[in-house]
Protein backbone atom coordinates (compact mmCIF):
# COMPACT_ATOMS: atom_id res chain seq x y z
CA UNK A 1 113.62 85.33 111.79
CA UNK A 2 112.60 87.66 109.12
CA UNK A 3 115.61 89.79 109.22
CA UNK A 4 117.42 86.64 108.46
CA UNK A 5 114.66 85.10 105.61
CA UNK A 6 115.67 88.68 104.05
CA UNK A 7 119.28 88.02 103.92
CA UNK A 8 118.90 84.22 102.69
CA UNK A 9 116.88 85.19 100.06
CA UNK A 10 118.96 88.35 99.03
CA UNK A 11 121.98 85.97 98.87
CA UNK A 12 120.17 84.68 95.88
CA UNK A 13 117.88 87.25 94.46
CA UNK A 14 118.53 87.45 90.66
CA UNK A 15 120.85 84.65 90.42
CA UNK A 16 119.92 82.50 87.21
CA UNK A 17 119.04 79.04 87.38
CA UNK A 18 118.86 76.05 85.09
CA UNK A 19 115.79 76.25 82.93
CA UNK A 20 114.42 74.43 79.72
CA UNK A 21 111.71 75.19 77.73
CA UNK A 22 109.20 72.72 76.11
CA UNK A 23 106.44 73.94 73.56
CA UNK A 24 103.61 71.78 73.38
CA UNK A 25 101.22 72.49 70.34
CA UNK A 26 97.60 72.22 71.34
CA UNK A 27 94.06 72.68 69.44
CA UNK A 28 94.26 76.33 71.32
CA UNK A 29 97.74 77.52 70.36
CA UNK A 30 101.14 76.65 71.60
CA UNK A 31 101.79 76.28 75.48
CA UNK A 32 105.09 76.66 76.86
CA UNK A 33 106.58 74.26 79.78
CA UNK A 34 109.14 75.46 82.01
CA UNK A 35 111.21 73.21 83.75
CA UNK A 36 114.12 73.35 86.08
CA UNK A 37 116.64 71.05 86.35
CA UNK A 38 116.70 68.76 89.80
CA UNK A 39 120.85 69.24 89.87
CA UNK A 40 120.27 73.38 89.82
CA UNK A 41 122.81 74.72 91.95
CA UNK A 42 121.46 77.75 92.96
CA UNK A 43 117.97 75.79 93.95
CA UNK A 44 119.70 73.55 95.70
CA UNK A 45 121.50 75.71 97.54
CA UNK A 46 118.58 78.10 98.79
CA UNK A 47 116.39 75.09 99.64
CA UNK A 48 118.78 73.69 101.92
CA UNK A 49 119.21 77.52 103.36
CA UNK A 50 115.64 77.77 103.48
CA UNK A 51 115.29 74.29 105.02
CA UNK A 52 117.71 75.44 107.95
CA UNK A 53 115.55 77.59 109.29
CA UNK A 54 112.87 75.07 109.67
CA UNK A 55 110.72 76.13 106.38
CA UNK A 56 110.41 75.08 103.44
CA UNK A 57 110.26 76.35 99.85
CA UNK A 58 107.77 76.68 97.33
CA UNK A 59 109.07 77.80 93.19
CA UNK A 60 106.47 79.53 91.28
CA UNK A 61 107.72 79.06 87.48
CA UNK A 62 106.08 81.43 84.71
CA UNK A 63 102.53 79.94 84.26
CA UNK A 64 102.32 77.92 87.49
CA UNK A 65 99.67 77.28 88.60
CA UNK A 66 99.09 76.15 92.04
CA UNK A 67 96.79 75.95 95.20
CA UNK A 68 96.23 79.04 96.95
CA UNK A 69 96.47 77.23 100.84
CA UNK A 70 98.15 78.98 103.39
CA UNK A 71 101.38 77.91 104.74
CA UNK A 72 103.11 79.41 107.59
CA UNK A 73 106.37 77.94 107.30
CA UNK A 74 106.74 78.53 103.57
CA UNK A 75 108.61 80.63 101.30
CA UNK A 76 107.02 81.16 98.03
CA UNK A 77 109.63 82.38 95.50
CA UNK A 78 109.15 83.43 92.02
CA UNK A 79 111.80 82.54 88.92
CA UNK A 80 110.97 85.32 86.43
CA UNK A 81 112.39 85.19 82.60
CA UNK A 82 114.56 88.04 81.55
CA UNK A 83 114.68 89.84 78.27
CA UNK A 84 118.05 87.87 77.45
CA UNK A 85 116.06 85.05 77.55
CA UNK A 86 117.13 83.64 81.24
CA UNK A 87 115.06 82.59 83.84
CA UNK A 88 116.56 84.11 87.33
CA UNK A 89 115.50 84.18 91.05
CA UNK A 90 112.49 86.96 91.11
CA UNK A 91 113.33 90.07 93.14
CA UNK A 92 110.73 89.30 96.12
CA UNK A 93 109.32 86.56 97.97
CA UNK A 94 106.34 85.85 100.64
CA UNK A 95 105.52 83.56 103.51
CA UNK A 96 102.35 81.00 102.95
C-alpha cells in the first residue's frame, strides 16, 4: 500500500488549492486565518483518492493546531504558502 499512498500523493504534491486569508486583530497583534474552500478541486479530489484506499485524510493549514493522537489509517498532509503568495499541497506527508 505504500508504494501506492506515494503515487496518490505525488499526483498532487505542489498543486495549489483554494485558500483565503482572514486577519483578525487581537490585544496581542494580528492573527491570520487560513481557510480552504469546501468546493477545492484538488482537495476533493485527493480525499476521495485517499478515501479509496480505505484511509482517510487529515490537512494541516499554516498555524494549525491540532491533537497529536495516533491514527493508523490517516494521511496527514501539509498545505504550505509559497513566496508568490499561494498556498499549495506540501512536498511530504505521514501516516497517523
Amino acid at each position: 500500500m505504500a508504494s501506492n499512498l506515494n503515487q496518490v500523493f505525488n499526483k498532487f504534491a505542489g498543486k495549489e488549492v483554494q485558500a483565503t486569508e482572514t486577519v483578525h486583530q487581537t490585544k496581542f497583534g494580528p492573527i491570520t486565518e487560513v481557510d480552504i474552500s469546501p468546493a477545492d478541486k484538488v482537495l476533493t479530489e485527493l480525499r476521495k483518492a485517499i478515501h479509496d484506499m480505505g484511509l482517510t485524510l487529515r490537512v494541516w493549514l499554516p498555524g494549525t493546531f491540532g491533537t497529536m493522537d495516533y491514527q493508523p489509517n490517516r494521511v496527514n498532509v501539509n498545505v504550505d504558502k509559497g513566496a508568490d503568495g499561494k498556498y499549495r499541497i506540501g512536498s511530504n506527508f505521514n501516516m497517523g
